[in-house]
PDB file of N, CA and C in Angstrom:
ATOM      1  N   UNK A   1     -34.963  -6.747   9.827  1.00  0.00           N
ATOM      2  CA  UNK A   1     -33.605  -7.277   9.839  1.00  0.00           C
ATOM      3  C   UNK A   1     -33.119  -7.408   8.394  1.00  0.00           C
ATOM      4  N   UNK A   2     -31.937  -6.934   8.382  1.00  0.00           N
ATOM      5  CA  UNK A   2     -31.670  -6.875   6.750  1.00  0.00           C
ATOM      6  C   UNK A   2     -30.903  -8.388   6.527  1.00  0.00           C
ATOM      7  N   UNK A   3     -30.862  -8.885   4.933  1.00  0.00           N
ATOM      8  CA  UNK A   3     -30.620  -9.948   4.433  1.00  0.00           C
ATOM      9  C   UNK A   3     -28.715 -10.003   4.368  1.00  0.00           C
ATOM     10  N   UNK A   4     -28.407 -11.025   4.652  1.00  0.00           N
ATOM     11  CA  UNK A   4     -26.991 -10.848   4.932  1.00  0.00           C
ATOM     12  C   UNK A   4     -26.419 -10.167   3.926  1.00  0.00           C
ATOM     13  N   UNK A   5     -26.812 -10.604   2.432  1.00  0.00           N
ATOM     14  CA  UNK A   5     -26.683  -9.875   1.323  1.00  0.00           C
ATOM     15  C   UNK A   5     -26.619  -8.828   1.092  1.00  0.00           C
ATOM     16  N   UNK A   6     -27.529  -8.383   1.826  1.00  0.00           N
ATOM     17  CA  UNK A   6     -27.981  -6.701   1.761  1.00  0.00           C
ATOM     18  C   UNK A   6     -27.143  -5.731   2.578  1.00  0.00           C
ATOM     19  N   UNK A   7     -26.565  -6.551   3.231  1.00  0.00           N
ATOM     20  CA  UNK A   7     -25.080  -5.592   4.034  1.00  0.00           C
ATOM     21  C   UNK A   7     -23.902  -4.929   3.820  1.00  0.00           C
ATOM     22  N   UNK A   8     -23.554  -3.908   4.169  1.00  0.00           N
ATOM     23  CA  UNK A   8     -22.363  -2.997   3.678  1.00  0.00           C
ATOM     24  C   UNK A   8     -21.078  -3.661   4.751  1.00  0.00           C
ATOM     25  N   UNK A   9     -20.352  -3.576   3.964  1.00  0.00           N
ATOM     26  CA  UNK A   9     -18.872  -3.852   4.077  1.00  0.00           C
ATOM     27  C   UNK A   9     -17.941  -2.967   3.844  1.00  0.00           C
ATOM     28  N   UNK A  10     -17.517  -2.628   5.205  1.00  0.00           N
ATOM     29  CA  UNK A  10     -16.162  -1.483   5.111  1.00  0.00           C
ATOM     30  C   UNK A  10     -14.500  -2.292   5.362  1.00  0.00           C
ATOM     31  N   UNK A  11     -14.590  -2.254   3.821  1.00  0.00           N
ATOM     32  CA  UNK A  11     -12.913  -2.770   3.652  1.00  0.00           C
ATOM     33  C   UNK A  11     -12.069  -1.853   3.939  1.00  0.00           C
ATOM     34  N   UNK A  12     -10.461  -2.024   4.621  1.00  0.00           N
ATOM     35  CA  UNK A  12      -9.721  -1.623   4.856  1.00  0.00           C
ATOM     36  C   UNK A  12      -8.546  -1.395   4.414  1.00  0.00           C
ATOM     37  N   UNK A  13      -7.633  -1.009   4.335  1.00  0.00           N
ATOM     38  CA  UNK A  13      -6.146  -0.830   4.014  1.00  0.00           C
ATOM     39  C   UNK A  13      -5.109   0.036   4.727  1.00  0.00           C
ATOM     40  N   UNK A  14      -4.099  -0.955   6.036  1.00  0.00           N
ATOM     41  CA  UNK A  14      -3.631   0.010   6.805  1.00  0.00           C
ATOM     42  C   UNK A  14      -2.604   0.738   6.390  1.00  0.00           C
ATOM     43  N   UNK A  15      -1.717   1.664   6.693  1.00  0.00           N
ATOM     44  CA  UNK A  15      -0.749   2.259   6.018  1.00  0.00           C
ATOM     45  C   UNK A  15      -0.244   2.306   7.664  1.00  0.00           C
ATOM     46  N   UNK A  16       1.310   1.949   7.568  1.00  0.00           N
ATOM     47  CA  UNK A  16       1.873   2.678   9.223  1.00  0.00           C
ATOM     48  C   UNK A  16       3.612   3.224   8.522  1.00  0.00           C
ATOM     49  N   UNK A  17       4.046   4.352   9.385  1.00  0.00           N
ATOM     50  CA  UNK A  17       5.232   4.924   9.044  1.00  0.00           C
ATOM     51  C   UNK A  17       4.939   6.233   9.096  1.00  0.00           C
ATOM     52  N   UNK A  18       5.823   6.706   8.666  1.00  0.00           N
ATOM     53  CA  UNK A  18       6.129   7.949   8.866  1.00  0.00           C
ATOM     54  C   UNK A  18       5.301   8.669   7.835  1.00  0.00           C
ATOM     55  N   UNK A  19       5.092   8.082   6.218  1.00  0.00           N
ATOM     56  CA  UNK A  19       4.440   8.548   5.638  1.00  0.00           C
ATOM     57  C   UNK A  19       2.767   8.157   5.144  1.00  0.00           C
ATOM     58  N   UNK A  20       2.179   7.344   5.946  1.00  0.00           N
ATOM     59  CA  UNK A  20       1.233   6.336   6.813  1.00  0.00           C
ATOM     60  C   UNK A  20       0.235   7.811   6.034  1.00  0.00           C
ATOM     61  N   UNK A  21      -0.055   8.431   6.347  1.00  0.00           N
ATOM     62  CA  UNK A  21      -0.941   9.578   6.155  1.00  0.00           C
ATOM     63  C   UNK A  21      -1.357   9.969   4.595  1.00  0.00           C
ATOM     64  N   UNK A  22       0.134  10.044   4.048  1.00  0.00           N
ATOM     65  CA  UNK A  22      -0.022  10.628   2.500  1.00  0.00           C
ATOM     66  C   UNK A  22      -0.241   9.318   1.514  1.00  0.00           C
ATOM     67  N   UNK A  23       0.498   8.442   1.897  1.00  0.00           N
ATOM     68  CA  UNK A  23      -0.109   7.046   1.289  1.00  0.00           C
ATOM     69  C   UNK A  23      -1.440   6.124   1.377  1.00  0.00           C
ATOM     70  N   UNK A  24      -1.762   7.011   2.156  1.00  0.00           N
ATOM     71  CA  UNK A  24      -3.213   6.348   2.518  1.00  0.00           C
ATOM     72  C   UNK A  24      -4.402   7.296   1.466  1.00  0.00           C
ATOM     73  N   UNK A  25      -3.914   8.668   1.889  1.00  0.00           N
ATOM     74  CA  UNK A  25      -4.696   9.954   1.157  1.00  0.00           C
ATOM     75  C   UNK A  25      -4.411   9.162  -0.864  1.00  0.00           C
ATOM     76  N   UNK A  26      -3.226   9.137  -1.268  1.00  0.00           N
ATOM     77  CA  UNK A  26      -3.112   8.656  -2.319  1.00  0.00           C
ATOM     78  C   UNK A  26      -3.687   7.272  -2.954  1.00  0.00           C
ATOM     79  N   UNK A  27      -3.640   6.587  -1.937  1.00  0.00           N
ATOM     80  CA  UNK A  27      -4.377   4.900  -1.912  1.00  0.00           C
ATOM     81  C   UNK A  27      -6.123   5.517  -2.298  1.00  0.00           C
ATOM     82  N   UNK A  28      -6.773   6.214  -1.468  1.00  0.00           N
ATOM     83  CA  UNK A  28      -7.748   6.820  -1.586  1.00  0.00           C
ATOM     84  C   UNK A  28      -8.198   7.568  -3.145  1.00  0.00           C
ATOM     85  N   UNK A  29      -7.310   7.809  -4.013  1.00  0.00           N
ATOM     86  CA  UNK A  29      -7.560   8.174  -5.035  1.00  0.00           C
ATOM     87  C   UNK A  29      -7.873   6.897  -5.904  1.00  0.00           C
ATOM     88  N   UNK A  30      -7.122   6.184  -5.721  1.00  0.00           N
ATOM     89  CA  UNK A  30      -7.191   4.689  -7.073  1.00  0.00           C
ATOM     90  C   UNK A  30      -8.219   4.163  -6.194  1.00  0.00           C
ATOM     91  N   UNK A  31      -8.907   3.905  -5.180  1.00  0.00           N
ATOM     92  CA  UNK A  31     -10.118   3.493  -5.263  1.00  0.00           C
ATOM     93  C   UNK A  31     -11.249   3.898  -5.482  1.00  0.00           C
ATOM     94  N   UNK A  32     -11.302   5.785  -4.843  1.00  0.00           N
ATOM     95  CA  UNK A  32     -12.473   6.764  -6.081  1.00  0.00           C
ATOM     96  C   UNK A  32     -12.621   6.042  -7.425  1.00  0.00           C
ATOM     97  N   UNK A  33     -11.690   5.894  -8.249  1.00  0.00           N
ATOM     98  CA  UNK A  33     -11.399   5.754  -9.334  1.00  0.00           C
ATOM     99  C   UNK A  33     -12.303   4.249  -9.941  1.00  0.00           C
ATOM    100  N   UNK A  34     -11.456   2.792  -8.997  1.00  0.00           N
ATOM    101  CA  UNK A  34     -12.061   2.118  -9.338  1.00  0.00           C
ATOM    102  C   UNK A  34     -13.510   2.028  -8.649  1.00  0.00           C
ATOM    103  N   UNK A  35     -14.028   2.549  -8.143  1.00  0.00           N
ATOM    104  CA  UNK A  35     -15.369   2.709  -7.853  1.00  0.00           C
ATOM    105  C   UNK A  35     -16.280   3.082  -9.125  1.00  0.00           C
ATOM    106  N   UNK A  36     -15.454   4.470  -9.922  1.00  0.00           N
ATOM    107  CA  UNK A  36     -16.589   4.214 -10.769  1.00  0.00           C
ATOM    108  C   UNK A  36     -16.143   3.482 -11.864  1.00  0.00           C
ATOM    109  N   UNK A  37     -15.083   2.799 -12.316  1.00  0.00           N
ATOM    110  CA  UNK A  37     -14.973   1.873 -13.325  1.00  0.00           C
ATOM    111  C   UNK A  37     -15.526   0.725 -13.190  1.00  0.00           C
ATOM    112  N   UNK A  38     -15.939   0.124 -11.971  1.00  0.00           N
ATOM    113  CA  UNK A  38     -16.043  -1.265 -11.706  1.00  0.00           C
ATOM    114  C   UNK A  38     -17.910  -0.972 -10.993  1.00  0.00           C
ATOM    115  N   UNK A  39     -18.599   0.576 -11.405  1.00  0.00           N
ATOM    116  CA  UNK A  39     -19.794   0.947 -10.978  1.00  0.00           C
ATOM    117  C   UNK A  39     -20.164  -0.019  -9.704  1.00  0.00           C
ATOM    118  N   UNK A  40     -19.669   0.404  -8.713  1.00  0.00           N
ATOM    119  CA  UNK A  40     -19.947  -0.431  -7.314  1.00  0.00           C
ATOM    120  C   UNK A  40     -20.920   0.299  -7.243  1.00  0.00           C
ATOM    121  N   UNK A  41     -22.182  -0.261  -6.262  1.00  0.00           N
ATOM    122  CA  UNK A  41     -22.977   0.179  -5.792  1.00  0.00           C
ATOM    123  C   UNK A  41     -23.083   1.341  -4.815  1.00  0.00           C
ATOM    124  N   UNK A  42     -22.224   1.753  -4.110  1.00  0.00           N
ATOM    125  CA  UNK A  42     -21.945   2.311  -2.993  1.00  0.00           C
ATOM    126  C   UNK A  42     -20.927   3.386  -3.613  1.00  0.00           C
ATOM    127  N   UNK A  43     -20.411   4.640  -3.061  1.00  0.00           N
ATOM    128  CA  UNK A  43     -19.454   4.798  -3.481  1.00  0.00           C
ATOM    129  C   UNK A  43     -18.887   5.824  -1.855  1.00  0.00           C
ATOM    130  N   UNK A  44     -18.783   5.187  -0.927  1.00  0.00           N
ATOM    131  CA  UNK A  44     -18.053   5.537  -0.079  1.00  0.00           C
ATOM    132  C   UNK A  44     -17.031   5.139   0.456  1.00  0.00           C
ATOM    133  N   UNK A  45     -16.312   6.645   0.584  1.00  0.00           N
ATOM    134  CA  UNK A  45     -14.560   5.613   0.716  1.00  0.00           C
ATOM    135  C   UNK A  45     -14.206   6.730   1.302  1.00  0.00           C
ATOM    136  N   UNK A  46     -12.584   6.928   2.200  1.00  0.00           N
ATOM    137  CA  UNK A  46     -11.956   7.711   2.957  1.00  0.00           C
ATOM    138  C   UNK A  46     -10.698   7.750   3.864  1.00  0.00           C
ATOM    139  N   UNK A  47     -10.182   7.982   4.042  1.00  0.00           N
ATOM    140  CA  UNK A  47      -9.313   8.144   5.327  1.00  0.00           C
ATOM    141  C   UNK A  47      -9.788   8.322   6.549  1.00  0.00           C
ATOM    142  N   UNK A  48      -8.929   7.199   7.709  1.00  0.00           N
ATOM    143  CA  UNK A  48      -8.771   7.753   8.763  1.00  0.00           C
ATOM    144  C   UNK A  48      -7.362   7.175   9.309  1.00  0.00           C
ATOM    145  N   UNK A  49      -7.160   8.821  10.088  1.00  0.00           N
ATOM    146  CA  UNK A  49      -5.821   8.709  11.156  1.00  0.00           C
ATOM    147  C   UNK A  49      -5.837   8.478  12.218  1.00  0.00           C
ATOM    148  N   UNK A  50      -4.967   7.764  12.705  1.00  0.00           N
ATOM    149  CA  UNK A  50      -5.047   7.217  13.910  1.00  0.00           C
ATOM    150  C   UNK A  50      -3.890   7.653  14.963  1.00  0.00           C
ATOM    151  N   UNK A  51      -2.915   8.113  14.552  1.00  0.00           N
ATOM    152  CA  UNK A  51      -1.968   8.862  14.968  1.00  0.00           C
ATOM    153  C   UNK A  51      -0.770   9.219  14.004  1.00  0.00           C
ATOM    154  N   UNK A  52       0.199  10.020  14.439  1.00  0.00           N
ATOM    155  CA  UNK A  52       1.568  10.231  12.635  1.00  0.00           C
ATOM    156  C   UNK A  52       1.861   8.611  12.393  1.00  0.00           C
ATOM    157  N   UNK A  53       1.914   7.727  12.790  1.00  0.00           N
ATOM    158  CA  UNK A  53       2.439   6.346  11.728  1.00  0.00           C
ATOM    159  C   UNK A  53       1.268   5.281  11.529  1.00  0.00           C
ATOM    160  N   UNK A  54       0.128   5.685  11.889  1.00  0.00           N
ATOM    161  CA  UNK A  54      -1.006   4.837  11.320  1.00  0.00           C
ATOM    162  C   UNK A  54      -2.495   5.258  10.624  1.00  0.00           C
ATOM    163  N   UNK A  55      -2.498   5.379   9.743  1.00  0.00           N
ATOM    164  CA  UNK A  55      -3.767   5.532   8.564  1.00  0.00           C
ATOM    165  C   UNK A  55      -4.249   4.453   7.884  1.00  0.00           C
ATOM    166  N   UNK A  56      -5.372   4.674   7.555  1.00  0.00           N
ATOM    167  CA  UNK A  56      -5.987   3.698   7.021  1.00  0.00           C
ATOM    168  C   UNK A  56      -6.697   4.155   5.903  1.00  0.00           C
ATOM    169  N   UNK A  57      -7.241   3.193   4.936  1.00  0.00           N
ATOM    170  CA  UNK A  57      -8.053   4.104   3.185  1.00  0.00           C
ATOM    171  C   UNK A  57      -8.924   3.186   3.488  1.00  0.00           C
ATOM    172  N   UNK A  58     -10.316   3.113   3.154  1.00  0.00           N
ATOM    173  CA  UNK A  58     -11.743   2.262   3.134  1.00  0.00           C
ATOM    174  C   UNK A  58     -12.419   2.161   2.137  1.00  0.00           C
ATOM    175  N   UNK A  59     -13.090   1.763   1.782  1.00  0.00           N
ATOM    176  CA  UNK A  59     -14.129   1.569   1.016  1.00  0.00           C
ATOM    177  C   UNK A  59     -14.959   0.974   1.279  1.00  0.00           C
ATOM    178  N   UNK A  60     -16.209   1.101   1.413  1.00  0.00           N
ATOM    179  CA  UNK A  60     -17.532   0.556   1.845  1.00  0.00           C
ATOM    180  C   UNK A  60     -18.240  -0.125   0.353  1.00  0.00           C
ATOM    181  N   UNK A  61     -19.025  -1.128   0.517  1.00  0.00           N
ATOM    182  CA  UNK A  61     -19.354  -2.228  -0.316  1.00  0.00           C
ATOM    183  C   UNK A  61     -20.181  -2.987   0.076  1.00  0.00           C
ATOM    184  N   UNK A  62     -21.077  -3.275  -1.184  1.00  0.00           N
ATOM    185  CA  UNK A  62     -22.460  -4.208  -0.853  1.00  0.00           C
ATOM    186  C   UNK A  62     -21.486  -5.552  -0.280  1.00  0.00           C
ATOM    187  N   UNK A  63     -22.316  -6.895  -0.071  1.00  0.00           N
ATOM    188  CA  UNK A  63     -21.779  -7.282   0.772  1.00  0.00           C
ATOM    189  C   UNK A  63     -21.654  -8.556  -0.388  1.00  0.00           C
ATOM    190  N   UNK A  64     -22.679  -8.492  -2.060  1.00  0.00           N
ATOM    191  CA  UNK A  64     -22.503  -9.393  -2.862  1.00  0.00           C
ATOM    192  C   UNK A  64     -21.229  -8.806  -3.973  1.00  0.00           C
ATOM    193  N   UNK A  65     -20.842  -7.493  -3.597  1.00  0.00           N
ATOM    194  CA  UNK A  65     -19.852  -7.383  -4.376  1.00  0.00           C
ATOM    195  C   UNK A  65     -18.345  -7.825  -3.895  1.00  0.00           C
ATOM    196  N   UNK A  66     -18.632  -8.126  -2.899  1.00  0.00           N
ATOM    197  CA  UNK A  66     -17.141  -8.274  -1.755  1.00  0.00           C
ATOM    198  C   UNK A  66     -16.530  -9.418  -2.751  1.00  0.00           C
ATOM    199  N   UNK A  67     -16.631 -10.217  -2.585  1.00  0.00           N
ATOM    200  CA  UNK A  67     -15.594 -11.246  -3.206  1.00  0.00           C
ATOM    201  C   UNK A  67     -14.922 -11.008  -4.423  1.00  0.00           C
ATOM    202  N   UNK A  68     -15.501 -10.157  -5.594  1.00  0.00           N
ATOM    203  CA  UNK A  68     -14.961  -9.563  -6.759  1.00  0.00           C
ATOM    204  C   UNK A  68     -14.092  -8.839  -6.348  1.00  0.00           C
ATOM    205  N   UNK A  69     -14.543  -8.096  -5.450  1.00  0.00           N
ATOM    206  CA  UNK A  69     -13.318  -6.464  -5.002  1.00  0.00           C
ATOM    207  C   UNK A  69     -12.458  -7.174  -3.977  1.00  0.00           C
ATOM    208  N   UNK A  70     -12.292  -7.949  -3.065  1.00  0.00           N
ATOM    209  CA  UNK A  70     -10.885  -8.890  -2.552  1.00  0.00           C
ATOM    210  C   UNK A  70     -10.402  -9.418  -3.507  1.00  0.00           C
ATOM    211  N   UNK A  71     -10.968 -10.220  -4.245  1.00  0.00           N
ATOM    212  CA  UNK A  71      -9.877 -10.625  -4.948  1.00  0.00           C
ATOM    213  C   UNK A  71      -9.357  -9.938  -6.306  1.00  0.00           C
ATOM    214  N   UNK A  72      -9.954  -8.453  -6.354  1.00  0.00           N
ATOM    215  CA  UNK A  72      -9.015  -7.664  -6.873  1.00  0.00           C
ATOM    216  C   UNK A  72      -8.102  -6.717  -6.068  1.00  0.00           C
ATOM    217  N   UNK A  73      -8.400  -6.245  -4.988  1.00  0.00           N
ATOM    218  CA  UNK A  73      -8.047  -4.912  -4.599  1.00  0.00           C
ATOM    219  C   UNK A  73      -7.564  -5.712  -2.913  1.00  0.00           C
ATOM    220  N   UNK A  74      -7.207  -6.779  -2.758  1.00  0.00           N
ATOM    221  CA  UNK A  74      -6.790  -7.176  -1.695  1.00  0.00           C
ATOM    222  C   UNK A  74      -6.324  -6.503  -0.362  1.00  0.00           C
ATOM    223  N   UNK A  75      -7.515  -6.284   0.304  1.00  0.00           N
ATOM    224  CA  UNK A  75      -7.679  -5.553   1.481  1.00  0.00           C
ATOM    225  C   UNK A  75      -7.027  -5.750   2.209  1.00  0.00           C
ATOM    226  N   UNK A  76      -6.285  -5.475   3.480  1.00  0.00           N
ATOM    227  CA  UNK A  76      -5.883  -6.011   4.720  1.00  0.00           C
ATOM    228  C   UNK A  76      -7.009  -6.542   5.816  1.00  0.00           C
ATOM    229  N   UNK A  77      -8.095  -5.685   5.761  1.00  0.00           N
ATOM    230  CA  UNK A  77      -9.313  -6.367   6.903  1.00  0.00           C
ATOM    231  C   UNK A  77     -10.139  -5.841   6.419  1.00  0.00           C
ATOM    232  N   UNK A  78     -11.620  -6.468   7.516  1.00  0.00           N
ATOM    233  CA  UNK A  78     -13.021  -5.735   6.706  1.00  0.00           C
ATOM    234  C   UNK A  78     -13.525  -5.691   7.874  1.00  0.00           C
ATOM    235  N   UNK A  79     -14.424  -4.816   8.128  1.00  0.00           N
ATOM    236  CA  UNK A  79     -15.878  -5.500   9.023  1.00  0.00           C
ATOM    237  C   UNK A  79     -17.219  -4.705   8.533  1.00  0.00           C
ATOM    238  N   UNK A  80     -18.334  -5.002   9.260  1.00  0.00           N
ATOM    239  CA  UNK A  80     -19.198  -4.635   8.810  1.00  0.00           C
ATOM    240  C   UNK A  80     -19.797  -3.284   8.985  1.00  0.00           C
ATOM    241  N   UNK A  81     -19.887  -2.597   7.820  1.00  0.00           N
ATOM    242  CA  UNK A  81     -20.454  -1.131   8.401  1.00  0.00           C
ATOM    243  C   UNK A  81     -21.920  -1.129   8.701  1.00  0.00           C
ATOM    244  N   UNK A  82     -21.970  -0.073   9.690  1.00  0.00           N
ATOM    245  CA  UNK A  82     -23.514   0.436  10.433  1.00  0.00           C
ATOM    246  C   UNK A  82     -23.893   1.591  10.165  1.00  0.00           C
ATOM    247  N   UNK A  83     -22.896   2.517   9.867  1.00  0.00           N
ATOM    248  CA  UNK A  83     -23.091   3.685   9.555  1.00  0.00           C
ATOM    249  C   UNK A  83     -24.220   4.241   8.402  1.00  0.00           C
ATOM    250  N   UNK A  84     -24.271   5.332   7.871  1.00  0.00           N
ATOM    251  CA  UNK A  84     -25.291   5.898   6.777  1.00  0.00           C
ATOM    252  C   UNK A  84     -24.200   6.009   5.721  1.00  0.00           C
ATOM    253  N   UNK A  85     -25.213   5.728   4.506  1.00  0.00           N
ATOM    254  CA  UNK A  85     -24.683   6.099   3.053  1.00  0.00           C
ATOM    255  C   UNK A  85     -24.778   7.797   2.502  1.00  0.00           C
TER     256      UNK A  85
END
């Protein structure tokens, strides 16, 4: 069983509208970015669409870096990822 600490966190950011898609794809660049300025541990991040007016940008994150990166990069939601690195 892993240590709560030791858990990945997939932060969110929704985008909805018409241009929901390209703002999300662009949102997705400035967090590549601060990923490696701010050397997070993790460096997975991405888009997903959900239909033409809702996208979303992510970033996945140890679970002791979370509070630095909210209260810079103020997410809309989080939950916990299960997935592979």
């Amino acid at each position: 069983m892993e240590k709560i600490l030791d858990r990945k966190i997939k932060i969110i950011w929704d985008f909805r509208g018409p241009n929901a898609a390209r703002t999300a794809e662009h949102y997705l660049k400035h967090l590549e970015e601060f990923v490696v300025v701010e050397e997070l541990k993790f460096d997975l991040s991405g888009v997903e669409h959900f239909g033409p007016t809702h996208s979303i940008a992510f970033l996945v994150v140890a679970e002791f870096e979370l509070k630095e990166v909210k209260d810079i990069l103020k997410p809309h939601r989080g939950q916990v990822y299960t997935g592979d690195l």
